[in-house]
N, C-alpha and C. Protein backbone atom coordinates (compact mmCIF):
# COMPACT_ATOMS: atom_id res chain seq x y z
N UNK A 1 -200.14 -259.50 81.45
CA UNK A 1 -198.97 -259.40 82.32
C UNK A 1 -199.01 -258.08 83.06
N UNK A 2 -198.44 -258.22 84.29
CA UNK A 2 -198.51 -256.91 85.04
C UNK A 2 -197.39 -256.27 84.73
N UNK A 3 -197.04 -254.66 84.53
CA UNK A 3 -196.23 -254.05 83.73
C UNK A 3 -195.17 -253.56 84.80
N UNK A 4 -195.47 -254.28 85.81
CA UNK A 4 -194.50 -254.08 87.58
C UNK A 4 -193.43 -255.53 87.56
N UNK A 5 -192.42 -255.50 87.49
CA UNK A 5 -192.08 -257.38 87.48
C UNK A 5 -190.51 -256.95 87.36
N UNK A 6 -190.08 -257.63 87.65
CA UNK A 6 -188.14 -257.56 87.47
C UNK A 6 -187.89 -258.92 87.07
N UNK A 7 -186.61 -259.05 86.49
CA UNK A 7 -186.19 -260.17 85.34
C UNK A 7 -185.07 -260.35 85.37
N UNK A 8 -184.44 -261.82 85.30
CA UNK A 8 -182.89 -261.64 85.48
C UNK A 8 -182.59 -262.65 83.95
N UNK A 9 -181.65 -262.20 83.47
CA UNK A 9 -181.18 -262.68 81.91
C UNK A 9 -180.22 -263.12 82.39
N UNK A 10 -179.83 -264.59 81.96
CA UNK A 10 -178.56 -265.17 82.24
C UNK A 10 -177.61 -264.54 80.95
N UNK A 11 -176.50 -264.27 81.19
CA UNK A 11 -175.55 -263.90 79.99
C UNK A 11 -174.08 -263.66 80.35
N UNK A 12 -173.36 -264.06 79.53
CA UNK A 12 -172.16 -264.06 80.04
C UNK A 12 -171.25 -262.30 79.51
N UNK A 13 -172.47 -261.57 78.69
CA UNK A 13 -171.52 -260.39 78.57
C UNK A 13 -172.53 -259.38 78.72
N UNK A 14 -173.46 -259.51 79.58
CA UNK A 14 -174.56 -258.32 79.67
C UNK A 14 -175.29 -257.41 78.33
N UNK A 15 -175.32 -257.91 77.52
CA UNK A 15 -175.76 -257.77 75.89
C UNK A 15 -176.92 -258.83 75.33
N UNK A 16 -175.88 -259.96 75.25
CA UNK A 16 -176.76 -261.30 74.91
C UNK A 16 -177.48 -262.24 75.73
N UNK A 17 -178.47 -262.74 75.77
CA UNK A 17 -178.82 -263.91 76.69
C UNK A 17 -177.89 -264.97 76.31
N UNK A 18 -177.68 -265.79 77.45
CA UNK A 18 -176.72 -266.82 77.41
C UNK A 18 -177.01 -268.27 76.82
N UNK A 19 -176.97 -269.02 76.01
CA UNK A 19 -177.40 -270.01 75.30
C UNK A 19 -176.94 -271.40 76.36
N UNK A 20 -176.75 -271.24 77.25
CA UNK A 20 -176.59 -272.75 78.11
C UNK A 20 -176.65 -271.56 79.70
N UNK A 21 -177.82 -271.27 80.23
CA UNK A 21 -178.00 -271.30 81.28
C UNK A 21 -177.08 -271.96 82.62
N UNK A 22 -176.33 -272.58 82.54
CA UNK A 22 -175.63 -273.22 83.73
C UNK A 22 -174.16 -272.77 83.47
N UNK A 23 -173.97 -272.26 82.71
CA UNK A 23 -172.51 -271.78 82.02
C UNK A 23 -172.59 -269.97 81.73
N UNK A 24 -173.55 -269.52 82.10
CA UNK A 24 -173.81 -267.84 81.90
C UNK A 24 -173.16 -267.34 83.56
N UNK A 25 -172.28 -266.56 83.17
CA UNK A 25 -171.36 -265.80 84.05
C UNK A 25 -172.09 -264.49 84.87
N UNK A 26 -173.47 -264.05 84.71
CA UNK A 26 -173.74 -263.44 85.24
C UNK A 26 -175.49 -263.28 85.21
N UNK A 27 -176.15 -262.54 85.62
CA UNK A 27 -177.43 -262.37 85.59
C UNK A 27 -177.71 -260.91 85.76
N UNK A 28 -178.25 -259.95 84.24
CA UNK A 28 -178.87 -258.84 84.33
C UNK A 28 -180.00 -258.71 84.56
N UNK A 29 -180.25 -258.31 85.93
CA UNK A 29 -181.61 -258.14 86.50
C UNK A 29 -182.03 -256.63 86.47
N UNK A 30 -183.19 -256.73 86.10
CA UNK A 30 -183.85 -255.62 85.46
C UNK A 30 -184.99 -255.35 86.24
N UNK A 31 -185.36 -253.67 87.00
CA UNK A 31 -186.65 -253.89 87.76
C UNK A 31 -187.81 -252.83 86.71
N UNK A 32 -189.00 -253.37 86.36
CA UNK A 32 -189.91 -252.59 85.67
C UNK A 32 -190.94 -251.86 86.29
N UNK A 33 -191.25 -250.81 86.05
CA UNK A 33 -192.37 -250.35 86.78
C UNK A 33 -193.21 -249.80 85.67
N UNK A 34 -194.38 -249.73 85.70
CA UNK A 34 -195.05 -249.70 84.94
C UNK A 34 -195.00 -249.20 83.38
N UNK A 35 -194.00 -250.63 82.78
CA UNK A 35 -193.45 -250.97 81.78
C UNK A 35 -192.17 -250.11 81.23
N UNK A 36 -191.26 -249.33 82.24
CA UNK A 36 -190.54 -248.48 82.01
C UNK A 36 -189.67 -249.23 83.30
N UNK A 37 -188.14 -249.24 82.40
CA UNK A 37 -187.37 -249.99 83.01
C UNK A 37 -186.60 -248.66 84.37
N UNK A 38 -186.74 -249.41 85.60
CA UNK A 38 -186.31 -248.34 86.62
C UNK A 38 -184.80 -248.88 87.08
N UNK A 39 -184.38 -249.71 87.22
CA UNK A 39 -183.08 -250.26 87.27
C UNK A 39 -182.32 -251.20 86.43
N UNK A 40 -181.15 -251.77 86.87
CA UNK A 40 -180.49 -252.35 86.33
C UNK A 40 -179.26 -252.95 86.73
N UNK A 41 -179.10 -254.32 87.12
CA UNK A 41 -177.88 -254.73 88.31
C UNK A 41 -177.37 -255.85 87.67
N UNK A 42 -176.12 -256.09 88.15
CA UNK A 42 -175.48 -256.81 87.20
C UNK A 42 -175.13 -258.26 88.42
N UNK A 43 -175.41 -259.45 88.64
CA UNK A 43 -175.16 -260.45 89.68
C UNK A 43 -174.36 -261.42 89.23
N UNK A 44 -173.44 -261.75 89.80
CA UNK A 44 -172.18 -262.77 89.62
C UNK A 44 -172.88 -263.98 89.99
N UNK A 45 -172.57 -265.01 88.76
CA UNK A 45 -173.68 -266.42 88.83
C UNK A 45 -172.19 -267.32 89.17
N UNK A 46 -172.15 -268.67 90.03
CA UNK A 46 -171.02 -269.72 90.15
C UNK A 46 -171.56 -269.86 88.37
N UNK A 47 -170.33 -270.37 87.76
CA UNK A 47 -170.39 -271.15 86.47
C UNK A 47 -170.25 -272.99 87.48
N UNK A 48 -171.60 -273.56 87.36
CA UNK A 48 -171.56 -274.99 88.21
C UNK A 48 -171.06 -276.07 87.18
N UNK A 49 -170.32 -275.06 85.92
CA UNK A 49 -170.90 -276.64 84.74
C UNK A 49 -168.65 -276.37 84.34
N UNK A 50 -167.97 -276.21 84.87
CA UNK A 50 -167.03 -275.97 84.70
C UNK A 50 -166.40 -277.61 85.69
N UNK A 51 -165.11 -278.00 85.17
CA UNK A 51 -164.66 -279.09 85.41
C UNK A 51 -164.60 -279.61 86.68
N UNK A 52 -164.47 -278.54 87.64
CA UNK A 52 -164.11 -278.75 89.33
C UNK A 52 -165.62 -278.29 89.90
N UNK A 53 -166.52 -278.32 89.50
CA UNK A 53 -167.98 -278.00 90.18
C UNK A 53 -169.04 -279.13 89.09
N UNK A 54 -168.57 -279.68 88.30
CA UNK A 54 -169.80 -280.20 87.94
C UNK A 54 -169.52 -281.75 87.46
N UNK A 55 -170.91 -282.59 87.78
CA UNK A 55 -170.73 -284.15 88.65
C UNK A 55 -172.30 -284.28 87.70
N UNK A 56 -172.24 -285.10 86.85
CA UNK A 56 -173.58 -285.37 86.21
C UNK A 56 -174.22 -286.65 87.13
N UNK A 57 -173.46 -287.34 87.72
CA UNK A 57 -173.91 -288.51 88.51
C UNK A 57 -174.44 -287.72 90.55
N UNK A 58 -174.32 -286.39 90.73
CA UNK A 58 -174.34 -286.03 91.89
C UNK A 58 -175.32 -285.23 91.95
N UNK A 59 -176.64 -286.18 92.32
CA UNK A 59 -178.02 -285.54 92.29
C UNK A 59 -178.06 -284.10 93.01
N UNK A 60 -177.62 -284.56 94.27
CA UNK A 60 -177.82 -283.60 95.29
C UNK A 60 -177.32 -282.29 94.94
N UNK A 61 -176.02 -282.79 94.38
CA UNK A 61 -175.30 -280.84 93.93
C UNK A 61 -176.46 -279.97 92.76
N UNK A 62 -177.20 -281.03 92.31
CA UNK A 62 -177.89 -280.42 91.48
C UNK A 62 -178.96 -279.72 92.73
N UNK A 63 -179.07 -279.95 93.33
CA UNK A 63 -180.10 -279.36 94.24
C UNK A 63 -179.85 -278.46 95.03
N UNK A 64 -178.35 -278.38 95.12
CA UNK A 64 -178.18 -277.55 96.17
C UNK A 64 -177.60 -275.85 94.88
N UNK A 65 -177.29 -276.54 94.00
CA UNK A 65 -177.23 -275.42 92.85
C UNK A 65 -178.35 -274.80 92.59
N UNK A 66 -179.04 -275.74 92.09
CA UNK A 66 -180.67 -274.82 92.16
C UNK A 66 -180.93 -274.33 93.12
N UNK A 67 -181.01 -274.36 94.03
CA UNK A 67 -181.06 -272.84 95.71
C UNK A 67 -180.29 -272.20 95.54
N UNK A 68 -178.82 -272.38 95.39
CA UNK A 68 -178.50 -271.18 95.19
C UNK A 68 -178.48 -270.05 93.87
N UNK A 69 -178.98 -270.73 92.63
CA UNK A 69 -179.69 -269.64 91.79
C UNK A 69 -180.72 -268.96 92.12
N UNK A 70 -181.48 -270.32 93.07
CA UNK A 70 -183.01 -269.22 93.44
C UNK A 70 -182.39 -268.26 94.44
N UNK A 71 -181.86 -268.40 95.12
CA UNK A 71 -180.99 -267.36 95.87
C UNK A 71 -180.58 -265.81 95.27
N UNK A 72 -179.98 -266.23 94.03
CA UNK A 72 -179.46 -264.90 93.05
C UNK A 72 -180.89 -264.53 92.65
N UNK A 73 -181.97 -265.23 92.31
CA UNK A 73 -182.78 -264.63 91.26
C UNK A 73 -184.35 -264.89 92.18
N UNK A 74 -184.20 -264.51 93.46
CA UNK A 74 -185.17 -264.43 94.47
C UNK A 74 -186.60 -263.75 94.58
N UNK A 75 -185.60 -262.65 94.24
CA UNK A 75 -186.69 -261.40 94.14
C UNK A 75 -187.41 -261.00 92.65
N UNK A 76 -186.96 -261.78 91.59
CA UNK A 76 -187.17 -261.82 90.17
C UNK A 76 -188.14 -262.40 90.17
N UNK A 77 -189.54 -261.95 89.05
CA UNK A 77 -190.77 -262.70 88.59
C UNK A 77 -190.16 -263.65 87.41
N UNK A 78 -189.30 -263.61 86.43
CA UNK A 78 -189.04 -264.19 85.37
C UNK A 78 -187.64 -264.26 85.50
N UNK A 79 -186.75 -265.62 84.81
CA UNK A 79 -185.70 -265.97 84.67
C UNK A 79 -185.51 -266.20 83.18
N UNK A 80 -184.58 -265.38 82.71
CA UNK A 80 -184.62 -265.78 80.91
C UNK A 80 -183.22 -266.02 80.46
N UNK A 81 -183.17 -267.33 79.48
CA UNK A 81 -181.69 -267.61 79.03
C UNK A 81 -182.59 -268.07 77.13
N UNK A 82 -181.18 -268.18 76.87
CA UNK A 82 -181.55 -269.25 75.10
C UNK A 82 -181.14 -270.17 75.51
N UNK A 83 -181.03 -270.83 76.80
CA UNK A 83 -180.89 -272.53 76.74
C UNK A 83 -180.93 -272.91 78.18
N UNK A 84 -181.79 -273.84 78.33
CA UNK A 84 -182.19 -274.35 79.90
C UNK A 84 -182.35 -275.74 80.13
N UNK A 85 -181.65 -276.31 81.18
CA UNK A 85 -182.04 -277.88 82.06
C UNK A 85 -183.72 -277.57 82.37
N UNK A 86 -184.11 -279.09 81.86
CA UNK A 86 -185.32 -279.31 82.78
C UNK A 86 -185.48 -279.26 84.11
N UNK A 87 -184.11 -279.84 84.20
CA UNK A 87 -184.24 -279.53 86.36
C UNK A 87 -184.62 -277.77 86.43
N UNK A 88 -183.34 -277.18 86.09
CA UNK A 88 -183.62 -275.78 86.49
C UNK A 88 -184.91 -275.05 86.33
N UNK A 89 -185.72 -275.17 85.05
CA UNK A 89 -186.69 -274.94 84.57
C UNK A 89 -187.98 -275.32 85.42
N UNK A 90 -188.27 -276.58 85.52
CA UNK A 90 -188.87 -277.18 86.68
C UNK A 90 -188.79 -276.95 88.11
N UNK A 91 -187.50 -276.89 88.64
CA UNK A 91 -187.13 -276.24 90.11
C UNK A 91 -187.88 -274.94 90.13
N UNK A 92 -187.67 -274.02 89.39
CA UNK A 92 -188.02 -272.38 89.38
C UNK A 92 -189.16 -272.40 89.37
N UNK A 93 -189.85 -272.92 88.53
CA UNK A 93 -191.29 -272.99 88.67
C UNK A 93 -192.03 -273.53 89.97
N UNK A 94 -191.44 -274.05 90.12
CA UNK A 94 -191.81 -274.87 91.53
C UNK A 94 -191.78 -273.91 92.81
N UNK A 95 -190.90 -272.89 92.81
CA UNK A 95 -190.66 -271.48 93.46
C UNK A 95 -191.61 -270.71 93.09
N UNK A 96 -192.38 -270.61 92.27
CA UNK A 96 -193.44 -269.83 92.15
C UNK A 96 -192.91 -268.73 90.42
N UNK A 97 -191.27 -268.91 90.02
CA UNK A 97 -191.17 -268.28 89.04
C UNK A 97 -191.43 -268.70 87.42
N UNK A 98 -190.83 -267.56 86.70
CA UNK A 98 -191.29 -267.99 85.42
C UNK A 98 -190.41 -267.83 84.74
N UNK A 99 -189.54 -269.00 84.70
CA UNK A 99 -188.31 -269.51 83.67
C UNK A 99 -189.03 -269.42 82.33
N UNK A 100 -187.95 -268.75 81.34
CA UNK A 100 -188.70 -268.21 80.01
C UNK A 100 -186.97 -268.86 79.29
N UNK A 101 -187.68 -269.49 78.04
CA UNK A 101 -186.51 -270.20 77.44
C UNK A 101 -186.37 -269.35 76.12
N UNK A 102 -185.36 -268.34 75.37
CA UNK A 102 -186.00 -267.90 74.57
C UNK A 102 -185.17 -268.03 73.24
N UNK A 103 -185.64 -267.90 71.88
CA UNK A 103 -184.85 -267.21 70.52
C UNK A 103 -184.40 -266.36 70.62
N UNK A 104 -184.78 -264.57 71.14
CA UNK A 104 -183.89 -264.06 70.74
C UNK A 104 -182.64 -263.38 71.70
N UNK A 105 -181.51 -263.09 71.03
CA UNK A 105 -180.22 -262.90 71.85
C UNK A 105 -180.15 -261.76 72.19
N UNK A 106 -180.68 -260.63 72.07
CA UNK A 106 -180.14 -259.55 72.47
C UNK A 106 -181.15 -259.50 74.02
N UNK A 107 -180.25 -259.01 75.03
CA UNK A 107 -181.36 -258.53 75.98
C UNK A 107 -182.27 -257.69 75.90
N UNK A 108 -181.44 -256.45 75.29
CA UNK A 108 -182.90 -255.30 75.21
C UNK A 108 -183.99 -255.63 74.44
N UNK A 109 -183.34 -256.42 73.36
CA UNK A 109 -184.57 -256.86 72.53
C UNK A 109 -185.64 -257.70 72.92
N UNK A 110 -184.72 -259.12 73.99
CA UNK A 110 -186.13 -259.79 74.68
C UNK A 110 -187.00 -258.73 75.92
N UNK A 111 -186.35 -257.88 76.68
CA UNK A 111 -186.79 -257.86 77.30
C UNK A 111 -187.73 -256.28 77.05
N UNK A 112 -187.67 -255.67 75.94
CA UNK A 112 -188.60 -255.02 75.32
C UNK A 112 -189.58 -255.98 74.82
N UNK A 113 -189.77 -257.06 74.33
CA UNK A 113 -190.65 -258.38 73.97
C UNK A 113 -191.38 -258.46 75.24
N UNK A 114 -190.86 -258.74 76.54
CA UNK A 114 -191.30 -258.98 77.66
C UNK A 114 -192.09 -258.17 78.35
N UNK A 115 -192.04 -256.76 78.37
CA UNK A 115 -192.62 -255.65 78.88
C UNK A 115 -194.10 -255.96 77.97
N UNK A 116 -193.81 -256.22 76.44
CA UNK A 116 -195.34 -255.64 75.76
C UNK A 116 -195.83 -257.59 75.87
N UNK A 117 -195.70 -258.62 76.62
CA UNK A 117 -195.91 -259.46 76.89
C UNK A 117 -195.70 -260.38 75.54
N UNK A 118 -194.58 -260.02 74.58
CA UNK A 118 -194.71 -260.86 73.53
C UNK A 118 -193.80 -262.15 73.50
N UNK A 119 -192.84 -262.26 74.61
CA UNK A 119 -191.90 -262.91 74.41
C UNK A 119 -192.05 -264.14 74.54
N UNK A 120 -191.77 -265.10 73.64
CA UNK A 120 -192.35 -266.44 73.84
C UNK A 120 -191.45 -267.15 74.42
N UNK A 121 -192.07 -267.95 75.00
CA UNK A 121 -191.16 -268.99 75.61
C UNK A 121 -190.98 -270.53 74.94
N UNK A 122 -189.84 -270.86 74.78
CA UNK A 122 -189.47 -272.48 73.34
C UNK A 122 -189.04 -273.00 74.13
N UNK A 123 -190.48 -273.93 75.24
CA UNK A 123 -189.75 -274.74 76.24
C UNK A 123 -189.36 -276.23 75.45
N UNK A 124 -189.38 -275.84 73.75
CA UNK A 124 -188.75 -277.30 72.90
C UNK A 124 -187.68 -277.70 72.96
N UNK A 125 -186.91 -276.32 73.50
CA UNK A 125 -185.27 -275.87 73.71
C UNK A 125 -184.56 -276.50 75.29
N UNK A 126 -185.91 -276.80 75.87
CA UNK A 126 -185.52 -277.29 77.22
C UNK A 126 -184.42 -278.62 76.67
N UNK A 127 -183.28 -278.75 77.49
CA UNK A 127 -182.69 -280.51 77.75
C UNK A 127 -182.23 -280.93 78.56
């Protein structure tokens, strides 16, 4: 892994990664430079999975949701939550990124995992 890369953690309290990705209130994006963290920004995510935004029968909103996450998380090499849609997962990749599904909850902790390239990804967790 190149030790240059920025990362956005879905989480709803800037501590933990968020365990349902479509329901995480924000995204801590993190920029690395050669494995030493140089920033740190905090991005307001729509919650799409809340009663008045979300339509399991309305393909398209799913599509137009996924742009606008890739939108928030544009400039990010990696996207990391503890719980992810196959759409989303699949969409991102398809952008060229690297949706990372993970075990553990703390951010600093995954994303110290991530810097020394250990952090695994449990795409078993995908649904």
């Amino acid at each position: 892994m190149n030790n240059n890369f920025s990362v956005a953690f879905a989480t709803n309290d800037g501590i933990n990664t968020s365990a349902h990705f479509g329901r995480a209130k924000y995204f801590e994006v993190f920029k690395v430079e050669n494995g030493e963290i140089k920033s740190k920004e905090r991005r307001e995510k729509p919650d799409f999975h809340s009663e008045a935004n979300h339509n399991h029968h309305n393909h398209e909103g799913h599509q137009t949701r996924h742009e606008i996450i890739f939108s928030l998380t544009e400039d990010c090499d990696y996207i990391v939550a503890a719980g992810m849609g196959y759409g989303i997962y699949d969409f991102l990749t398809s952008k060229g990124k690297h949706p990372i599904v993970t075990s553990v909850k703390s951010i600093d902790e995954a994303l110290s995992l991530l810097i020394e390239n250990k952090l695994e990804n449990h795409t078993k967790k995908l649904h």
